[in-house]
C-alpha atoms as a PDB file:
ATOM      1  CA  UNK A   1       0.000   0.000   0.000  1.00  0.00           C
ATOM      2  CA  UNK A   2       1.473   3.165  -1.029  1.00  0.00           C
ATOM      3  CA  UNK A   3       1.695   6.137   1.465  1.00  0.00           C
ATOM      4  CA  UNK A   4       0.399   9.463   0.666  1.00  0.00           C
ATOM      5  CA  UNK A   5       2.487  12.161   2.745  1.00  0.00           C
ATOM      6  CA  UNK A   6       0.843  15.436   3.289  1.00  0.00           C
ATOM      7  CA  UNK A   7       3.902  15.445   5.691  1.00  0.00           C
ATOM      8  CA  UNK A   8       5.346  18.387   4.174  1.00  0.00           C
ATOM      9  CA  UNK A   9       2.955  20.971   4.031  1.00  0.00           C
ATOM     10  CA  UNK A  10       2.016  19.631   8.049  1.00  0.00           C
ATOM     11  CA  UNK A  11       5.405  20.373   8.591  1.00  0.00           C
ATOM     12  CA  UNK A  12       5.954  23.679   6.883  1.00  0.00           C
ATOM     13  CA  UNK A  13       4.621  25.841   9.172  1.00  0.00           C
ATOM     14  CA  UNK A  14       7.092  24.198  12.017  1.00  0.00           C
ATOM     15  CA  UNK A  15       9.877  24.335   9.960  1.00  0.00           C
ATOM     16  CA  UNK A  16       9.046  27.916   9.007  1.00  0.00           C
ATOM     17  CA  UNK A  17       9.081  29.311  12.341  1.00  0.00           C
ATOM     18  CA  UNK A  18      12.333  27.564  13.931  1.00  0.00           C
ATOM     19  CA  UNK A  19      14.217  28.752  10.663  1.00  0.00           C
ATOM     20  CA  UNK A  20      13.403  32.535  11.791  1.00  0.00           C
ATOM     21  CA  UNK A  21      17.438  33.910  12.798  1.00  0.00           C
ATOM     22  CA  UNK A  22      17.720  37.090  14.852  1.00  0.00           C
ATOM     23  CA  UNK A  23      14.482  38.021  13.329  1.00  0.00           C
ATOM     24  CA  UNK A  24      14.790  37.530   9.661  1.00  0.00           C
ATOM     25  CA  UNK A  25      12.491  35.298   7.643  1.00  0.00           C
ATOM     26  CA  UNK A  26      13.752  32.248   6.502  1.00  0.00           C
ATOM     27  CA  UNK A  27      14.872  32.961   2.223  1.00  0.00           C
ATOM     28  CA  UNK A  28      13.127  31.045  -0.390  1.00  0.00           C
ATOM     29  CA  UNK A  29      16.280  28.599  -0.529  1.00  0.00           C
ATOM     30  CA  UNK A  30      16.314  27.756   2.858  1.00  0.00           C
ATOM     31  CA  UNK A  31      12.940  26.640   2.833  1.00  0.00           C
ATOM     32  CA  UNK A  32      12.838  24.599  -0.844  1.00  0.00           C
ATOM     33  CA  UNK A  33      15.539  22.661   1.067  1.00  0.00           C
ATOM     34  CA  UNK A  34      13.740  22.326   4.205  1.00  0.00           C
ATOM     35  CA  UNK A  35      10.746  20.785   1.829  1.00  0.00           C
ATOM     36  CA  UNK A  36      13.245  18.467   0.316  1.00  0.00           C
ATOM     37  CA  UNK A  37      14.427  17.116   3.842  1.00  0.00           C
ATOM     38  CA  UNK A  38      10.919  16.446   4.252  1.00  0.00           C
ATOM     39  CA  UNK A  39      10.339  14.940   0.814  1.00  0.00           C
ATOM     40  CA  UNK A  40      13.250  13.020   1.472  1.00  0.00           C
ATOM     41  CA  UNK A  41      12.228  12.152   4.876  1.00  0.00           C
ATOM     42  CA  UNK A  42       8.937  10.430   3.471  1.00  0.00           C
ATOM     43  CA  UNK A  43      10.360   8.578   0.997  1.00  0.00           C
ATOM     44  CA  UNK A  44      12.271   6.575   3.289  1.00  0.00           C
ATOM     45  CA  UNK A  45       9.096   5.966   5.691  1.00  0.00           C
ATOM     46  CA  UNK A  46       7.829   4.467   2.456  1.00  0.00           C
ATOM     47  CA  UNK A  47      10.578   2.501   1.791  1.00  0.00           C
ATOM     48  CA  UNK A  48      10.649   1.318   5.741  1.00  0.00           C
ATOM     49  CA  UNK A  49       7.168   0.578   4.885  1.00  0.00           C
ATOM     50  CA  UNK A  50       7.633  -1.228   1.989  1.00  0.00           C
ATOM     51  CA  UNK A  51      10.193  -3.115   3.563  1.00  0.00           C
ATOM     52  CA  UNK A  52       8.035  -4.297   6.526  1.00  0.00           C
ATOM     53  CA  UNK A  53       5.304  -5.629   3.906  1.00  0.00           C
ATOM     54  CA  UNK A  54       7.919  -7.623   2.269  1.00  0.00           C
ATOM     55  CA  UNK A  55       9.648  -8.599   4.906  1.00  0.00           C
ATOM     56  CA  UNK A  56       5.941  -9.645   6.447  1.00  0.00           C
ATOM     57  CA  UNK A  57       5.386 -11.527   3.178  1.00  0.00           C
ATOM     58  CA  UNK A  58       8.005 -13.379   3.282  1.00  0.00           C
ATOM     59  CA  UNK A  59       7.401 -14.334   7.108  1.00  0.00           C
ATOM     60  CA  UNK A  60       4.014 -15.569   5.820  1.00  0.00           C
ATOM     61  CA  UNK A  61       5.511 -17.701   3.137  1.00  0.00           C
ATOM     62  CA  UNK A  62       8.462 -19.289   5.993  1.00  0.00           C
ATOM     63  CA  UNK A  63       5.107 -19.844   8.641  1.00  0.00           C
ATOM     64  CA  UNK A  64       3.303 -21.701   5.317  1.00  0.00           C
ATOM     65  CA  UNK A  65       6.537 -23.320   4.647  1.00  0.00           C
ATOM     66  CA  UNK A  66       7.030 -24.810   7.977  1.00  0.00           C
ATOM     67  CA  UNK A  67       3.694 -25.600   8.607  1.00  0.00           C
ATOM     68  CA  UNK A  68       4.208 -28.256   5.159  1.00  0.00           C
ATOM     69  CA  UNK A  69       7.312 -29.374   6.585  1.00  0.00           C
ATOM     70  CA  UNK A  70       5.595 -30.265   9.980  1.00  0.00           C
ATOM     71  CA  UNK A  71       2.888 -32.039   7.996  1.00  0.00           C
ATOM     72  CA  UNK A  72       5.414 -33.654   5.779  1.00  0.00           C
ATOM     73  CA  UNK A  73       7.058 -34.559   9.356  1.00  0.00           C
ATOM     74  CA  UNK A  74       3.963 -35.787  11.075  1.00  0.00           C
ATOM     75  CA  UNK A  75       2.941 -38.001   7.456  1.00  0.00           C
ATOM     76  CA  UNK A  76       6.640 -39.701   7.827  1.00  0.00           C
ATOM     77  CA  UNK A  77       6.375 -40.363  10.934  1.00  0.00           C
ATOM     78  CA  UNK A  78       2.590 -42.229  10.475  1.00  0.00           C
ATOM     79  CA  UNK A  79       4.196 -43.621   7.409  1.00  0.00           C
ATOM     80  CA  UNK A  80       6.844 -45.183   9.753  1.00  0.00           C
ATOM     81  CA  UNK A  81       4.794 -46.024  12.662  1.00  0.00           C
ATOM     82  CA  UNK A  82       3.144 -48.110  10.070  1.00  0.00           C
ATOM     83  CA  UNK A  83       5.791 -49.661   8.287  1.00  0.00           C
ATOM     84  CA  UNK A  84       6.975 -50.527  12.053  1.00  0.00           C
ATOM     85  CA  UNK A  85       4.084 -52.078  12.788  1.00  0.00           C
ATOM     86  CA  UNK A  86       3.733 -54.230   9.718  1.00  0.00           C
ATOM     87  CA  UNK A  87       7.404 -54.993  10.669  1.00  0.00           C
ATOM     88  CA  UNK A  88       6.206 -56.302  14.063  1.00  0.00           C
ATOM     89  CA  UNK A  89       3.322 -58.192  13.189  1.00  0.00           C
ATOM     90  CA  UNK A  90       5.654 -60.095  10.437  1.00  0.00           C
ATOM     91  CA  UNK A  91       7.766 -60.857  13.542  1.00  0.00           C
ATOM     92  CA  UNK A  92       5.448 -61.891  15.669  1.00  0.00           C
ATOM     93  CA  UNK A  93       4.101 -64.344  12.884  1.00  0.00           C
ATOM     94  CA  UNK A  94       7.868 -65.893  12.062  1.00  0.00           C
ATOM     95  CA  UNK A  95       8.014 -66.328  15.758  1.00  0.00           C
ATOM     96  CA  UNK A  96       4.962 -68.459  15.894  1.00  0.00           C
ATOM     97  CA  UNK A  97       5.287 -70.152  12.615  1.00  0.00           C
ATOM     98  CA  UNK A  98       9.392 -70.917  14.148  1.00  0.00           C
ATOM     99  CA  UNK A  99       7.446 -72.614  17.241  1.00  0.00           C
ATOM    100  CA  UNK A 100       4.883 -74.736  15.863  1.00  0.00           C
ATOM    101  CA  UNK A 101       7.800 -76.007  13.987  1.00  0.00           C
ATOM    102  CA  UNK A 102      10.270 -76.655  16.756  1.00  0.00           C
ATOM    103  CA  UNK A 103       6.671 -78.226  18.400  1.00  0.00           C
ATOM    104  CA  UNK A 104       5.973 -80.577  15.341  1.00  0.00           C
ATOM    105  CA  UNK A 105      10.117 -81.451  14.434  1.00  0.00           C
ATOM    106  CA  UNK A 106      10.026 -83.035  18.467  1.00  0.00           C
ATOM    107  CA  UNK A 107       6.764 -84.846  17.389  1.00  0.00           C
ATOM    108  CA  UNK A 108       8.086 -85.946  14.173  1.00  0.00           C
ATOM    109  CA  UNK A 109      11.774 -86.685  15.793  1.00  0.00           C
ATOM    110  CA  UNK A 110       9.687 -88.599  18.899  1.00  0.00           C
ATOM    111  CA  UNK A 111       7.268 -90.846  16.008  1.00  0.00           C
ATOM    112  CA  UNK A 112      10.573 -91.349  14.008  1.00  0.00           C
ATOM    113  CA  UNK A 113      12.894 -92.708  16.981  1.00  0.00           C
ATOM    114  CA  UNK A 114       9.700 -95.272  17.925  1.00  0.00           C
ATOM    115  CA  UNK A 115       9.517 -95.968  13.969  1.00  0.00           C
ATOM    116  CA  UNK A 116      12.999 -97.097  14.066  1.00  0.00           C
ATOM    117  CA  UNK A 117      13.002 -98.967  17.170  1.00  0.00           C
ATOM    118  CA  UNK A 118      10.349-100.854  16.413  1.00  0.00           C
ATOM    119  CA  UNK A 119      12.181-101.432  12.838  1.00  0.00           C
ATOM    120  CA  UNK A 120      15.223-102.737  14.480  1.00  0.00           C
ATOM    121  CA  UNK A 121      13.257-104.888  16.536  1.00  0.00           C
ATOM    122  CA  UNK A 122      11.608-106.452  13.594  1.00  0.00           C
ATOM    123  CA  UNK A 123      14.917-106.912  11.738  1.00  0.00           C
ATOM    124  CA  UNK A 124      16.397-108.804  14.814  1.00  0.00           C
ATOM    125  CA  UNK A 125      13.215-110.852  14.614  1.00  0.00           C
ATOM    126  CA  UNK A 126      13.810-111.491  10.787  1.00  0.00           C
ATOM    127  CA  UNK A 127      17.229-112.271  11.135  1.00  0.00           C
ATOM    128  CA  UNK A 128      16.489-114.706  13.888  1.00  0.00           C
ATOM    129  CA  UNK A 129      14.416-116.475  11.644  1.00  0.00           C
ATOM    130  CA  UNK A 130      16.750-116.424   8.863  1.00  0.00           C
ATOM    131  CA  UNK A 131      19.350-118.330  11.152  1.00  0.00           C
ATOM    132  CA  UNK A 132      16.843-120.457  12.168  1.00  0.00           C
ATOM    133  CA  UNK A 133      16.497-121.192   8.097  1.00  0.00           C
ATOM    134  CA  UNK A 134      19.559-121.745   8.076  1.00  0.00           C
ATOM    135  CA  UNK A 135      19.970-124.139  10.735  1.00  0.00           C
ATOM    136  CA  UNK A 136      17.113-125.784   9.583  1.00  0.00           C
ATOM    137  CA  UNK A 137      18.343-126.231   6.221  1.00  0.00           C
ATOM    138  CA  UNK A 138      21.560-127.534   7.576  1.00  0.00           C
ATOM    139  CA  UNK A 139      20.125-130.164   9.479  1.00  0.00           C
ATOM    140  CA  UNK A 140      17.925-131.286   5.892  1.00  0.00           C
ATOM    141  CA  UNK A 141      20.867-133.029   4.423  1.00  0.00           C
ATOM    142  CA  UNK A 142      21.124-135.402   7.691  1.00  0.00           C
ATOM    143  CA  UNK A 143      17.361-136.323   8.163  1.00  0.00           C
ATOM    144  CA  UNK A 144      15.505-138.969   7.092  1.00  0.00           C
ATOM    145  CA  UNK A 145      12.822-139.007   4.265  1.00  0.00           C
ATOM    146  CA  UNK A 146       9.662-138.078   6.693  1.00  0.00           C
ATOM    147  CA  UNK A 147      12.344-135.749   8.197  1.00  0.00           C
ATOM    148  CA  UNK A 148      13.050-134.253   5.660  1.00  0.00           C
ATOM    149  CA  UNK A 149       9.256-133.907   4.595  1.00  0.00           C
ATOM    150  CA  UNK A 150       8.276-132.275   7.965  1.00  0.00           C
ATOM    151  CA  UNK A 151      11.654-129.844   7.772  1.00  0.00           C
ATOM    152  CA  UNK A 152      10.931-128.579   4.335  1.00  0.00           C
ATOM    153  CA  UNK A 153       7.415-127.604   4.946  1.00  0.00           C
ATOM    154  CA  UNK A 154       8.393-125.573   8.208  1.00  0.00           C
ATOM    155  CA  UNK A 155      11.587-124.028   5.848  1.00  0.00           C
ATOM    156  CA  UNK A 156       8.722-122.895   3.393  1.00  0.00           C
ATOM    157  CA  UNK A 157       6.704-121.248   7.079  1.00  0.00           C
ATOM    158  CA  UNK A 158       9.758-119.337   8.170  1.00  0.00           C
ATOM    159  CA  UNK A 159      10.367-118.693   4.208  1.00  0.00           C
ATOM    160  CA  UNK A 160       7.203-117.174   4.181  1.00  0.00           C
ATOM    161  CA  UNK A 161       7.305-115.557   7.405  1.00  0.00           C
ATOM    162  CA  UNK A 162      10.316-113.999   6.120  1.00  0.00           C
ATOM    163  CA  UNK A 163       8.533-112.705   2.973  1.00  0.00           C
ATOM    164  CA  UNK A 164       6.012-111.478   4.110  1.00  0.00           C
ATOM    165  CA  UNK A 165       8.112-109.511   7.111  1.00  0.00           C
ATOM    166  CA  UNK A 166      10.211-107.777   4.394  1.00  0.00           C
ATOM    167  CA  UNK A 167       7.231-106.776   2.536  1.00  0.00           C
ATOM    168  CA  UNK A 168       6.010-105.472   6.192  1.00  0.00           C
ATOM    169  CA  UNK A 169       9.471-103.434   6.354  1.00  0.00           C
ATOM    170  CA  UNK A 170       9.198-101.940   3.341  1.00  0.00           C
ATOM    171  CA  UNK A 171       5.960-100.480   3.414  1.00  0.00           C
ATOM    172  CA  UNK A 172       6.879 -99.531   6.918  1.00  0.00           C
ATOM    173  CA  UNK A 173       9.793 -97.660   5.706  1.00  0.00           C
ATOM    174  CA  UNK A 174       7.852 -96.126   2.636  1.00  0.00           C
ATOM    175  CA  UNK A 175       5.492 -94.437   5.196  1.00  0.00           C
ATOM    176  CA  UNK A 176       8.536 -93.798   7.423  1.00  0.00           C
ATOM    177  CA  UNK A 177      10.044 -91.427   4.558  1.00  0.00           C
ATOM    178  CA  UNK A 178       6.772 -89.146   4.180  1.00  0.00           C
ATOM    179  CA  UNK A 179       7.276 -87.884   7.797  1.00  0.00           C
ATOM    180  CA  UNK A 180      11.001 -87.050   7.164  1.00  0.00           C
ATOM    181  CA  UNK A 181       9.937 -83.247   6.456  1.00  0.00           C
ATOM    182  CA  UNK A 182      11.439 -81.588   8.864  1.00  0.00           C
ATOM    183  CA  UNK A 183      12.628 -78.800   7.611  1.00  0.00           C
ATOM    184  CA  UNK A 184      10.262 -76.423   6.034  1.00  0.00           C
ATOM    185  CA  UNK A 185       7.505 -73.221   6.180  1.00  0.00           C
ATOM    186  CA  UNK A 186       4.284 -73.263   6.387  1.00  0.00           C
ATOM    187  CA  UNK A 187       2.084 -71.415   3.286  1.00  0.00           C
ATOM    188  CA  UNK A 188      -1.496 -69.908   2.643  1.00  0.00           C
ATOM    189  CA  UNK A 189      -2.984 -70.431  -0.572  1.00  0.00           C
ATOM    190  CA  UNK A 190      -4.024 -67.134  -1.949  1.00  0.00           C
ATOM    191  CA  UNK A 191      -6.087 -66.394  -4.490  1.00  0.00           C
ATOM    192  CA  UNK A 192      -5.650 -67.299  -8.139  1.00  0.00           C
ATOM    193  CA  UNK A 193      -2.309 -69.299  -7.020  1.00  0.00           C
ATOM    194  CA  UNK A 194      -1.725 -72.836  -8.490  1.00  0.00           C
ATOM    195  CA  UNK A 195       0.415 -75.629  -6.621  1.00  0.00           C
ATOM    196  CA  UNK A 196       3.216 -75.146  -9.866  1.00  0.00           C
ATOM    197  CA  UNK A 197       3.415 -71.739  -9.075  1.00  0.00           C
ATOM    198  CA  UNK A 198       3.816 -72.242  -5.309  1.00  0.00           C
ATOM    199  CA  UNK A 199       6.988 -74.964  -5.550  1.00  0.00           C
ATOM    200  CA  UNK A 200       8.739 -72.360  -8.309  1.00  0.00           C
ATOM    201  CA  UNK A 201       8.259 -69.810  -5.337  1.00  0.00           C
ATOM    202  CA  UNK A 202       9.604 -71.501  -3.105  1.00  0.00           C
ATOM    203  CA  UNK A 203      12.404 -73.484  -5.619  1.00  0.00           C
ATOM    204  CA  UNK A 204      10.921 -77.062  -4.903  1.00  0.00           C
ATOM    205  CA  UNK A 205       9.366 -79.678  -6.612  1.00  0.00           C
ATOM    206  CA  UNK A 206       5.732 -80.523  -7.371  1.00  0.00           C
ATOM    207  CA  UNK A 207       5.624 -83.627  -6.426  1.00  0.00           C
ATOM    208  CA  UNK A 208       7.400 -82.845  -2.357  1.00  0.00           C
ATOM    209  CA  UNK A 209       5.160 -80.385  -1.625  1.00  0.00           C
ATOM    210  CA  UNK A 210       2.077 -82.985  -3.027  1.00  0.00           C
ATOM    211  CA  UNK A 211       3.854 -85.555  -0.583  1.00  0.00           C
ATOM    212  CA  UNK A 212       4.413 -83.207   2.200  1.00  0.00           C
ATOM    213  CA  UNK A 213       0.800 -82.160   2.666  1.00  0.00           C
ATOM    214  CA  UNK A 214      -0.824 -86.088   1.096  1.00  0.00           C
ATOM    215  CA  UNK A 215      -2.578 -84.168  -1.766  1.00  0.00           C
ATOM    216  CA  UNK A 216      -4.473 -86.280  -4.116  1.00  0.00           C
ATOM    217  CA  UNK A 217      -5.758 -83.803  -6.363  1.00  0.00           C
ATOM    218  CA  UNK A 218      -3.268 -80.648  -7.261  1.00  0.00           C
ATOM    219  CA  UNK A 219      -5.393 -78.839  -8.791  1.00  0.00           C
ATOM    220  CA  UNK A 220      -8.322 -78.423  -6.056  1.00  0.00           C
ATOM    221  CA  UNK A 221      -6.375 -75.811  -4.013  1.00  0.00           C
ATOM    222  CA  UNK A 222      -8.627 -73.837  -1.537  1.00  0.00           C
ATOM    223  CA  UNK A 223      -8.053 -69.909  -0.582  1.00  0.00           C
ATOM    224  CA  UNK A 224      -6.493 -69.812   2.872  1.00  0.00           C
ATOM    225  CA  UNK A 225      -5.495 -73.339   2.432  1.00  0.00           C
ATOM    226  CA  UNK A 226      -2.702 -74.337   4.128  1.00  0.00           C
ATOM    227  CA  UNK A 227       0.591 -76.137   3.345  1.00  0.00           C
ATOM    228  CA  UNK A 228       3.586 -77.070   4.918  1.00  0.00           C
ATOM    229  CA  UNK A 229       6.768 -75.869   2.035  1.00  0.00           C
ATOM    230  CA  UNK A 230       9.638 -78.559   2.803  1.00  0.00           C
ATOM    231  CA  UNK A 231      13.202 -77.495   2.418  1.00  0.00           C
ATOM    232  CA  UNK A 232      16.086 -78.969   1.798  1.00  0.00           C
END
């Protein structure tokens, strides 16, 4: 806003009077430079003037300013508060998926240690009856005809016995090796995901993660369907 100074012609008068000496009125000169003090005197309240409205301006603009950079401050900070939290929660769920694993590798290591012990207790059985083959067979060359009769048909018992305890083994063994996952993570199906898509994830095969879990049918996955990943 400019000023309009009517300053000088307030002032005149004032400036008129003190300028009397010993009586004489002030000369033309004296006073068209007393009116350019003034003049000059006015300008640079205007300028002061001017110089407060800038300077006021530019106050404005730094209060503006650091108003955005306290809402730019206050946003980070939410943004972070967030991200922290997400960071947490992810935490929280590694430390309880890391538990139930530790809880089902001591079930697994428990049903495994029986598995074998019960294995090496039916391999001491076979091989008992293998001997006893053996022994049996040994004795065949020194018996008589009904002797021999009566030991080949309990050879061809214990044979069988022995057959059909290997075949026992093995099947005990196959279902043995599906509880050998012990190392792993646990997955929820999301949607639109296929089983392929999950193993190339997670850089393993098909078929373990099929075995892992006993799926017969790969392609009826179910949203928030769960699976245990095995790794080796």
């Amino acid at each position: 806003m400019r000023l309009k100074f009517l300053l000088p012609f307030f002032l005149l008068p004032f400036f008129w009077t003190v300028s009397l000496r010993g009586g004489d009125l002030a000369t033309k000169d004296d006073l068209a430079k007393q009116e350019k003090q003034i003049q000059a005197f006015g300008e640079r309240i205007e300028q002061i003037s001017k110089d407060l409205q800038e300077k006021q301006a530019n106050l404005s603009e730094e209060i503006l300013s650091s108003k955005d950079k306290i809402e730019g401050i206050n946003g980070d900070t939410a943004k972070s508060d967030y991200q922290l939290n997400q960071q947490k929660e992810r935490l929280d769920l590694l430390e309880k998926n890391l538990l139930l694993r530790e809880k089902e590798k001591s079930e697994k290591f428990t049903l495994i240690n029986e598995n074998l012990t019960n294995l090496e207790k039916s391999l001491l059985e076979l091989n008992n009856k293998i001997e006893k083959v053996s022994t049996e067979q040994g004795k065949f060359s020194l018996s008589s005809k009904e002797e021999k009769e009566s030991l080949e048909k309990k050879i061809n018992v214990l044979l069988e016995e022995v057959t059909a305890e290997n075949d026992n083994l093995r099947k005990r063994l196959a279902k043995l090796e599906k509880t050998v996952y012990l190392v792993g993570v646990y997955y929820t199906v999301k949607e639109g995901e296929t089983l392929a898509q999950i193993a190339k994830n997670y850089k393993t095969s098909l078929e373990e993660i099929i075995k892992a879990n006993k799926i017969e049918d790969p392609s009826l996955l179910s949203i928030g369907q769960r699976l245990f990943i095995p790794q080796k």
